[in-house]
C-alpha atoms as a PDB file:
ATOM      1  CA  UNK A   1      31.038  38.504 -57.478  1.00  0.00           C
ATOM      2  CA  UNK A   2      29.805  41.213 -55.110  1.00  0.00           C
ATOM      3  CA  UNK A   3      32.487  42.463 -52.707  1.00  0.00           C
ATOM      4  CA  UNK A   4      30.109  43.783 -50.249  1.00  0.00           C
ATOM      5  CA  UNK A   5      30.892  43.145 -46.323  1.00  0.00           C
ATOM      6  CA  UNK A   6      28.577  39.840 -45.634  1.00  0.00           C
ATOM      7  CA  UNK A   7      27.390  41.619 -42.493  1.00  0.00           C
ATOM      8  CA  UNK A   8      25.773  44.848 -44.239  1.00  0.00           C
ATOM      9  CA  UNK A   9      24.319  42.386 -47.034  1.00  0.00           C
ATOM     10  CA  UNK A  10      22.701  40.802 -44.493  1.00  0.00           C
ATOM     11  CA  UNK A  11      21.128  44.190 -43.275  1.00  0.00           C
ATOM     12  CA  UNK A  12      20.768  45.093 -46.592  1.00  0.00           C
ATOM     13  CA  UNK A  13      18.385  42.472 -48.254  1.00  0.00           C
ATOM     14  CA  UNK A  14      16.675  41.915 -44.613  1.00  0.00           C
ATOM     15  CA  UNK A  15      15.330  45.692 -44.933  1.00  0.00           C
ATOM     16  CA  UNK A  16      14.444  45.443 -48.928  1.00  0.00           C
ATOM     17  CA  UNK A  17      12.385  42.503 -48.241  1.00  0.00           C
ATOM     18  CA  UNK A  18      10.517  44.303 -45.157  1.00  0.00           C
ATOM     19  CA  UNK A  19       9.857  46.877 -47.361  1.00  0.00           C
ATOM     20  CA  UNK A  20       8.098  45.066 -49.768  1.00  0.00           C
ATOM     21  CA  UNK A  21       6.563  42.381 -47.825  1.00  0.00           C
ATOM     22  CA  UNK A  22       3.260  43.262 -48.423  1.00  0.00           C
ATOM     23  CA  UNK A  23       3.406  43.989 -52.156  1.00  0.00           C
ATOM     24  CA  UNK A  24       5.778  40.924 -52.927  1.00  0.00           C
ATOM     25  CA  UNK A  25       3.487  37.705 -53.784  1.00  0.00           C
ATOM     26  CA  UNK A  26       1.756  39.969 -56.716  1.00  0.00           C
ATOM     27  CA  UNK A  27       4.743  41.818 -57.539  1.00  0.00           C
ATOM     28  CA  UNK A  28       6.268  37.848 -58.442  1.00  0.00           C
ATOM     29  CA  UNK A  29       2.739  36.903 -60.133  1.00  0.00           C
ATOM     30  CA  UNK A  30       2.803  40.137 -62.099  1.00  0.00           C
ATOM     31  CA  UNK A  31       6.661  40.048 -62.942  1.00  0.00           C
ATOM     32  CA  UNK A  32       6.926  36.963 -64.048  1.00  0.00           C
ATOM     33  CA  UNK A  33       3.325  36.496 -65.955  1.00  0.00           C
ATOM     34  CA  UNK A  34       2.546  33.735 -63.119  1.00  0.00           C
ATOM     35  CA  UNK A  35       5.213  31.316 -64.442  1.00  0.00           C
ATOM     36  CA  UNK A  36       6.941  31.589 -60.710  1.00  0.00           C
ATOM     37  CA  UNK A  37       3.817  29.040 -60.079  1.00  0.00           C
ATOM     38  CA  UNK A  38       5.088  26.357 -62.646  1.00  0.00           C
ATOM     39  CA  UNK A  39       8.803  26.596 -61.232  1.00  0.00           C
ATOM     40  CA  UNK A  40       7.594  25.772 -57.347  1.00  0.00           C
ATOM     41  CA  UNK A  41       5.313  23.201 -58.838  1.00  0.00           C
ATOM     42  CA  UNK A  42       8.569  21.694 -60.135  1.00  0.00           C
ATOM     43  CA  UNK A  43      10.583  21.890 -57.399  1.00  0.00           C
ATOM     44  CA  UNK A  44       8.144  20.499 -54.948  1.00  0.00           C
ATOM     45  CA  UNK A  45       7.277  17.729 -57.459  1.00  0.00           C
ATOM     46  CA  UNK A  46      10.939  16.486 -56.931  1.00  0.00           C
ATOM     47  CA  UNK A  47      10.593  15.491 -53.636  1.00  0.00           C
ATOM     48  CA  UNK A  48       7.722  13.311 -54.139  1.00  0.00           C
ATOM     49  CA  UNK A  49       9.751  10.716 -52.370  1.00  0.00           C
ATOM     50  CA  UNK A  50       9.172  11.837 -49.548  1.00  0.00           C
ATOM     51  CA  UNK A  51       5.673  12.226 -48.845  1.00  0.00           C
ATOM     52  CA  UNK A  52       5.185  12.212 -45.429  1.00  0.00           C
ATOM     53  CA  UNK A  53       8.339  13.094 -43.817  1.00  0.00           C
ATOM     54  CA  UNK A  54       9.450  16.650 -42.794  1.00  0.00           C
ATOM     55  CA  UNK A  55      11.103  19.469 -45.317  1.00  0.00           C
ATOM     56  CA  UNK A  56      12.510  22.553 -44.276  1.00  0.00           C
ATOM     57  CA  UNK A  57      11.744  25.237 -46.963  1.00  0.00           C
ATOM     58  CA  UNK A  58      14.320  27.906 -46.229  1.00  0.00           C
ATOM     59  CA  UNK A  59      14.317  31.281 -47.162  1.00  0.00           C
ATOM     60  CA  UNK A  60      10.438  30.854 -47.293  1.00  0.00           C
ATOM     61  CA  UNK A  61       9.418  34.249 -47.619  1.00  0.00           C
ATOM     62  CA  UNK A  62       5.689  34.935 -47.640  1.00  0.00           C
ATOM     63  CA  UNK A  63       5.222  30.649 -47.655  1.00  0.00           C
ATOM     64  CA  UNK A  64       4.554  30.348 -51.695  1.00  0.00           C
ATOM     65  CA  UNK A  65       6.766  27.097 -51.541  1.00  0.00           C
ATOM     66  CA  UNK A  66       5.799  25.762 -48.259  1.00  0.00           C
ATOM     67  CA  UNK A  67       1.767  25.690 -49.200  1.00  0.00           C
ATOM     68  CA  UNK A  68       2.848  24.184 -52.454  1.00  0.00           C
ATOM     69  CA  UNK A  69       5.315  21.576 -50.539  1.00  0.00           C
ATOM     70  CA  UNK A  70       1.993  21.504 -48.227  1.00  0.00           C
ATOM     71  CA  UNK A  71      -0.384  20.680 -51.360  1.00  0.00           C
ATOM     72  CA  UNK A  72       1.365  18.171 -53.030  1.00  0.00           C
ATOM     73  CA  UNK A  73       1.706  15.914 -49.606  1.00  0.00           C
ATOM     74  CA  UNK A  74      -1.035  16.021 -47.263  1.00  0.00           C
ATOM     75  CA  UNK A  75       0.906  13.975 -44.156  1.00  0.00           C
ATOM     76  CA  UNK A  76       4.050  16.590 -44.832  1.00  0.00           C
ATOM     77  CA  UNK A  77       5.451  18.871 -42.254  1.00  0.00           C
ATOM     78  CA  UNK A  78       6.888  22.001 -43.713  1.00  0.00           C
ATOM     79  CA  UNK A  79       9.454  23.853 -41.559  1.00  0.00           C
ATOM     80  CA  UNK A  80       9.128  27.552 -42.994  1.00  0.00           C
ATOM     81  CA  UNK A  81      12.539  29.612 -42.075  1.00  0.00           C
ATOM     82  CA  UNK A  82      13.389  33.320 -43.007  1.00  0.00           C
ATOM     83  CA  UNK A  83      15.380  36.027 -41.277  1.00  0.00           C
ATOM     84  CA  UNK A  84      12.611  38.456 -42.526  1.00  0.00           C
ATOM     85  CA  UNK A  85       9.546  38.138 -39.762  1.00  0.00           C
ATOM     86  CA  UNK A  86       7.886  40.597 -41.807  1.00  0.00           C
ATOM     87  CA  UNK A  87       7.853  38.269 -44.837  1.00  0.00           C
ATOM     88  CA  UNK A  88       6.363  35.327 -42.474  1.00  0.00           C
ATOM     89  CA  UNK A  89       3.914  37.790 -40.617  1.00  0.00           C
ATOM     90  CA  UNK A  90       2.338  38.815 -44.457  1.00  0.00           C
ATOM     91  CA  UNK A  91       2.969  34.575 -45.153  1.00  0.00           C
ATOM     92  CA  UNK A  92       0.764  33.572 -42.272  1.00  0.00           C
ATOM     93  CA  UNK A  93      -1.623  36.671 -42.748  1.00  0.00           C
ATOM     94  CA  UNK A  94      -2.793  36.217 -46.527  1.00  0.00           C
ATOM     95  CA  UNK A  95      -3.225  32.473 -45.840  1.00  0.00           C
ATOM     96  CA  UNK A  96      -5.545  32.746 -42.487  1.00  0.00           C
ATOM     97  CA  UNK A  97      -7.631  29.988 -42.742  1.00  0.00           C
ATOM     98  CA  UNK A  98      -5.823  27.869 -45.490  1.00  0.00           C
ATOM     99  CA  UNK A  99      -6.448  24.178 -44.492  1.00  0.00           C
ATOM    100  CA  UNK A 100      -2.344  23.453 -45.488  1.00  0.00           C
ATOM    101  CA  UNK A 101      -1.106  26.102 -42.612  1.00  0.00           C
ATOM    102  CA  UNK A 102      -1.240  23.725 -39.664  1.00  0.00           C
ATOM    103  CA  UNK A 103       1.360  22.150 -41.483  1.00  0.00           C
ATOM    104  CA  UNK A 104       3.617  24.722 -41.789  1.00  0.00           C
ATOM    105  CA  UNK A 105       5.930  25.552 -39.079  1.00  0.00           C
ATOM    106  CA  UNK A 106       7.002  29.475 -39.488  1.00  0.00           C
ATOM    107  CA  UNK A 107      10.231  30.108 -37.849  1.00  0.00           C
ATOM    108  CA  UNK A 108      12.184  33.556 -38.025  1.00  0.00           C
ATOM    109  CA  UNK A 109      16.387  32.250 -38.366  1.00  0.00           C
ATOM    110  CA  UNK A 110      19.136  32.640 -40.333  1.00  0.00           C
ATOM    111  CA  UNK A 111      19.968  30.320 -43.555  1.00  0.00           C
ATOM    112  CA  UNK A 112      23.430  30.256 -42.772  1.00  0.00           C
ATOM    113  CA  UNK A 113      22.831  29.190 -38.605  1.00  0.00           C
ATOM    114  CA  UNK A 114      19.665  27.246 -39.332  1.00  0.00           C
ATOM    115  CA  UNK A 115      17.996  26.738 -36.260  1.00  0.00           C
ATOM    116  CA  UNK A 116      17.477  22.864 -36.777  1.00  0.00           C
ATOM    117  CA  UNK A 117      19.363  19.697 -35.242  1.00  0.00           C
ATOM    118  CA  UNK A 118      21.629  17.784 -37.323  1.00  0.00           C
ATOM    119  CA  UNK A 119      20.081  15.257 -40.070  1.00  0.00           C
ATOM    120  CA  UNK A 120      16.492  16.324 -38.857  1.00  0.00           C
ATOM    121  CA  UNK A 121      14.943  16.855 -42.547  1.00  0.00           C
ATOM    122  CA  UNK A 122      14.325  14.761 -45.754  1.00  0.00           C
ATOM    123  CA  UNK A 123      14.324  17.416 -48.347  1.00  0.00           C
ATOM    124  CA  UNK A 124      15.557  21.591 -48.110  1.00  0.00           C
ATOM    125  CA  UNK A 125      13.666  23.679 -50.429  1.00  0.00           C
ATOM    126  CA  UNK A 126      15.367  27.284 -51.338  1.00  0.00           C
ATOM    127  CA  UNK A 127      13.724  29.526 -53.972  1.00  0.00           C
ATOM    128  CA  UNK A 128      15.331  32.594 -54.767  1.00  0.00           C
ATOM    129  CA  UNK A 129      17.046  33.074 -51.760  1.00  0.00           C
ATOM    130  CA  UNK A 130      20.752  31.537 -52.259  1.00  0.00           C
ATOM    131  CA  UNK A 131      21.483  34.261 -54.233  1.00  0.00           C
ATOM    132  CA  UNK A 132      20.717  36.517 -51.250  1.00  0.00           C
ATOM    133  CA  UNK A 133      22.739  34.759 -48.676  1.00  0.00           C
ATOM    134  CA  UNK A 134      25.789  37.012 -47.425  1.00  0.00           C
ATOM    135  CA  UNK A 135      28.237  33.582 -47.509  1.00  0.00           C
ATOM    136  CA  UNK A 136      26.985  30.933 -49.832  1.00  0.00           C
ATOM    137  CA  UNK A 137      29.540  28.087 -48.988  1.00  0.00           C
ATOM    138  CA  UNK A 138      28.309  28.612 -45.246  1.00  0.00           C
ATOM    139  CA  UNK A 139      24.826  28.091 -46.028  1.00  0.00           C
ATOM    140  CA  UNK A 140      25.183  25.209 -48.698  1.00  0.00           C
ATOM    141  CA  UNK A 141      27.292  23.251 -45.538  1.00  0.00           C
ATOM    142  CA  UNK A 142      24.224  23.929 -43.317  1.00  0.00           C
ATOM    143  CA  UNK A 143      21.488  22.681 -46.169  1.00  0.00           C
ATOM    144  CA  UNK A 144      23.862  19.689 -46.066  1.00  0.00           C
ATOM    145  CA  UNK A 145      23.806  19.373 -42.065  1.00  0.00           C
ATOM    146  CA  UNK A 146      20.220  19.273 -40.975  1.00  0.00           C
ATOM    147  CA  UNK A 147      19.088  16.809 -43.738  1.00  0.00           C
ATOM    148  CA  UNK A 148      19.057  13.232 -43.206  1.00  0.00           C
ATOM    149  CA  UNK A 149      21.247  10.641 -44.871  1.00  0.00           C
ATOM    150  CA  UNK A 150      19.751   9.960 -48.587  1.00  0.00           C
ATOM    151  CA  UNK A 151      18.000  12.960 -48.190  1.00  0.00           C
ATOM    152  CA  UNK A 152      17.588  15.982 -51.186  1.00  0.00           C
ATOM    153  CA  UNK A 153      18.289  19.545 -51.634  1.00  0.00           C
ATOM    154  CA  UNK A 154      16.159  21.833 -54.347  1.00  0.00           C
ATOM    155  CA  UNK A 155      17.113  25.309 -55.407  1.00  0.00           C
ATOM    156  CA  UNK A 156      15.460  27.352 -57.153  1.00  0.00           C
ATOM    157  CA  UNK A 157      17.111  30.690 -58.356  1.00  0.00           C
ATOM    158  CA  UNK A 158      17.561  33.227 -61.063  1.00  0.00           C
ATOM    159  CA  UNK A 159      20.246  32.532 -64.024  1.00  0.00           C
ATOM    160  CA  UNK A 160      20.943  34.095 -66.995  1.00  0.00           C
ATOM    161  CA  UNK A 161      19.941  32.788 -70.360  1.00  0.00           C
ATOM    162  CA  UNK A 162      22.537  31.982 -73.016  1.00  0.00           C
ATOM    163  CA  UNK A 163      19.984  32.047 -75.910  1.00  0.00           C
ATOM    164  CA  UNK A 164      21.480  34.469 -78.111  1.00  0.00           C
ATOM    165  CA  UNK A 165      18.136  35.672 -79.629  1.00  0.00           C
ATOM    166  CA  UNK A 166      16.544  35.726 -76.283  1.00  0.00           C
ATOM    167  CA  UNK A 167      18.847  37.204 -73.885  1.00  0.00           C
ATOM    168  CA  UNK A 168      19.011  40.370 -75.498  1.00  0.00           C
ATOM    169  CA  UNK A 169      14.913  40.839 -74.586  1.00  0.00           C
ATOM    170  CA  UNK A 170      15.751  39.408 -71.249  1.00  0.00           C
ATOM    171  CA  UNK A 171      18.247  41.689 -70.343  1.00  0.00           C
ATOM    172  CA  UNK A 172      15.627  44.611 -71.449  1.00  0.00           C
ATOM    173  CA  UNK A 173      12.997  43.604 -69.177  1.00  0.00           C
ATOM    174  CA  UNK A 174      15.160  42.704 -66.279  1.00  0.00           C
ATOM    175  CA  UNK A 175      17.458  45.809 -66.456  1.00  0.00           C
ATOM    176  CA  UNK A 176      14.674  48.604 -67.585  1.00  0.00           C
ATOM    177  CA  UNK A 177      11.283  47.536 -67.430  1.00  0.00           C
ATOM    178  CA  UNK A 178      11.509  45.345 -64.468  1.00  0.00           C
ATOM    179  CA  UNK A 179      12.867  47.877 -61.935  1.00  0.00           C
ATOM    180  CA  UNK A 180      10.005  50.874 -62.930  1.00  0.00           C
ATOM    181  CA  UNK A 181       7.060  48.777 -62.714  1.00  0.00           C
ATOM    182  CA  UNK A 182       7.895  47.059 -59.563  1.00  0.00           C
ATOM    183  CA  UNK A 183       8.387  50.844 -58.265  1.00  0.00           C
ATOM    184  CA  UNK A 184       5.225  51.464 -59.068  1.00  0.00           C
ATOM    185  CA  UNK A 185       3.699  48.993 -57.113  1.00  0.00           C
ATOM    186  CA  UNK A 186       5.465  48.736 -54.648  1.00  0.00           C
ATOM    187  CA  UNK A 187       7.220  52.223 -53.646  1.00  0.00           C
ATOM    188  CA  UNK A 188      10.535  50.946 -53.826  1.00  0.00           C
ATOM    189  CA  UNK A 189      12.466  50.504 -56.837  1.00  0.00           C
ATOM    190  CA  UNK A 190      15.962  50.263 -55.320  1.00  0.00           C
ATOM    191  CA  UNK A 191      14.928  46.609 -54.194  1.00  0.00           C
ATOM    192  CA  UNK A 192      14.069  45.771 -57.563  1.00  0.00           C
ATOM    193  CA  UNK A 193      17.380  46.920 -59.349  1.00  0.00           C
ATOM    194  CA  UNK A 194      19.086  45.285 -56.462  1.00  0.00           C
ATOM    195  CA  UNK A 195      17.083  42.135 -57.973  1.00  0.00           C
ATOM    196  CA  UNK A 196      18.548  42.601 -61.548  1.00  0.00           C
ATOM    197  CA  UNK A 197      22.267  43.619 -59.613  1.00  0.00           C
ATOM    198  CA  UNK A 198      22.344  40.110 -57.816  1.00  0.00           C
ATOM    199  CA  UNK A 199      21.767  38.198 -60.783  1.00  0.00           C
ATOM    200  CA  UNK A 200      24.496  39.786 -63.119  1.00  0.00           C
ATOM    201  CA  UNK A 201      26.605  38.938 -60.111  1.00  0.00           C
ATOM    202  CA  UNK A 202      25.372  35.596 -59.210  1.00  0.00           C
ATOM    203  CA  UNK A 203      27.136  32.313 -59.865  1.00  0.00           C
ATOM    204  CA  UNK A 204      27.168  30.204 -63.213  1.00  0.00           C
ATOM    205  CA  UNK A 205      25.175  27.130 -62.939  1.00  0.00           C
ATOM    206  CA  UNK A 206      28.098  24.710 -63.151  1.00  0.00           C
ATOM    207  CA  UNK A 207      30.134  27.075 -59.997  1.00  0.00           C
ATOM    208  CA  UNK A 208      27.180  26.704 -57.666  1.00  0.00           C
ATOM    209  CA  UNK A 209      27.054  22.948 -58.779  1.00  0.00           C
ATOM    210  CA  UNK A 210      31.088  23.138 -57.674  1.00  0.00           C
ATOM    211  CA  UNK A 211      30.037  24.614 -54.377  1.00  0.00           C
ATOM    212  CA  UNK A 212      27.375  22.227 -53.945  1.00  0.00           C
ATOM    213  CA  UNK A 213      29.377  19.119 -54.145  1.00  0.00           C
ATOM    214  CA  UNK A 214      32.487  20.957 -52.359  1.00  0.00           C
ATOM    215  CA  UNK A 215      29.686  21.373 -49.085  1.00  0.00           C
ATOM    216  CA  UNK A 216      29.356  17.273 -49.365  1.00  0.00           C
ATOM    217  CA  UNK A 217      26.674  16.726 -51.865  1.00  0.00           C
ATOM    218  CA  UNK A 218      26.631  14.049 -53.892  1.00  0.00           C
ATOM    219  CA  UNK A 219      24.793  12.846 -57.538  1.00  0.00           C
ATOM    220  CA  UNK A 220      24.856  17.236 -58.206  1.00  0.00           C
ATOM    221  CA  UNK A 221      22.490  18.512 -61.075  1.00  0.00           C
ATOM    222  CA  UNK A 222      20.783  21.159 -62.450  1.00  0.00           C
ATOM    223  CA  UNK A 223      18.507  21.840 -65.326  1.00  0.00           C
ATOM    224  CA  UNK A 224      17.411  25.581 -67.278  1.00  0.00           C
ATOM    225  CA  UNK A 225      13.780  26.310 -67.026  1.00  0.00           C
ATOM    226  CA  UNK A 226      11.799  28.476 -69.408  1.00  0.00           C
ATOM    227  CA  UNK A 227      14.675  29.114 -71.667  1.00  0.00           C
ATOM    228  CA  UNK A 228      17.211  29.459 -68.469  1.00  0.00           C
ATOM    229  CA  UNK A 229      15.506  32.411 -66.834  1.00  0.00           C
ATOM    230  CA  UNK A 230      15.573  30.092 -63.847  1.00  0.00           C
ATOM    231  CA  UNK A 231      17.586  27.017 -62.798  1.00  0.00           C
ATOM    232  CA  UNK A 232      16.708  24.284 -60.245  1.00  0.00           C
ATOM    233  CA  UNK A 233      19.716  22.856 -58.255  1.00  0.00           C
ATOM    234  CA  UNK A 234      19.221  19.071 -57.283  1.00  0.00           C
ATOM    235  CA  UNK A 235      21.759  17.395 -54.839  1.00  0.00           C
ATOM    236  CA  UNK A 236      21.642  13.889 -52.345  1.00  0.00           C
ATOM    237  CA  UNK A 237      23.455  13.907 -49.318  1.00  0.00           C
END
């Protein structure tokens, strides 16, 4: 795992994300050939449960997840948290008149202080930002502490597939192709090879599981999507 100081991490992926903020919904359309849409559909889909009772979507970036949570519930509330404003700003900017952004609740904090009372949430929604938190273990424990009893956790995030014959291709586009065409569009390639950096170093599925139950979740599971490119994390408190 990455032995950098959790503080300058912080600082670190905070200014990569400003940087690309405005370049970062199409650089994930592009990048991924529009599959990124499939995987939120999924991970919203599993907490159909709770229709009409209020998520937090952390780590929620420009808002991709929280219209999607939005969509597929009309009486939902969607609190939307980031430590990047600039990533809400460009969020609440693109979206100016979208009939789901009432709904949404855009609120600049920290994933591993989330600034929400205790057992306050039915269902916490992270897509491809656990990976970017300086100390997993403390934000797992606060997923675990602002949802309600019964409630669900869904992550989303980058894995890396075991597929023999297709891992070799992945590793290609991740490491090489990846990094120079999201420098192209947007200006900063460094944020994009930190990208392919954080997911070499990233957890197995089965030792995020670990830390998942060890923060106090219970019935822990996770599944591969599109031949393990991604995972999605499922746990009940």
């Amino acid at each position: 795992m990455n032995n950098q100081n959790p503080d300058d991490k912080k600082r670190f992926v905070k200014s990569k994300f400003a940087a690309i903020s405005r370049r970062y919904d199409l650089l994930n359309s592009v990048l991924s050939f529009q599959i990124d849409r499939y995987w939120r559909w999924v991970v919203a889909r599993e907490l159909r449960e709770f229709p009409a009772g209020s998520v937090l979507d952390l780590c929620a970036g420009t808002l991709p997840l929280s219209l999607e949570l939005a969509r597929q519930a009309p009486e939902r509330t969607v609190m939307a948290v980031d430590f990047c404003e600039e990533m809400l700003a460009v969020g609440r900017a693109d979206r100016r008149g979208d009939r789901r952004l009432p709904r949404i609740l855009p609120v600049c904090g920290d994933g591993e202080q989330i600034p929400l009372q205790d057992s306050s949430v039915w269902g916490v929604t992270v897509a491809f930002g656990v990976r970017n938190l300086a100390r997993t273990d403390q934000g797992l424990r606060e997923m675990q502490r602002v949802l309600k009893p019964g409630g669900k956790l869904l992550i989303l995030e980058f894995s890396r597939p075991r597929n023999r014959l297709f891992k070799p291709f992945y590793n290609f586009y991740l490491n090489h192709i990846l990094p120079r065409v999201a420098g192209l569009v947007s200006g900063d390639r460094d944020a994009y090879q930190y990208l392919a950096s954080s997911i070499a170093a990233f957890y197995e599925p089965e030792e995020l599981a670990g830390m998942m139950q060890a923060a106090g979740f219970a019935r822990v599971s996770h599944r591969p999507l599109t031949f393990g490119i991604v995972t999605v994390y499922i746990g009940v408190k």
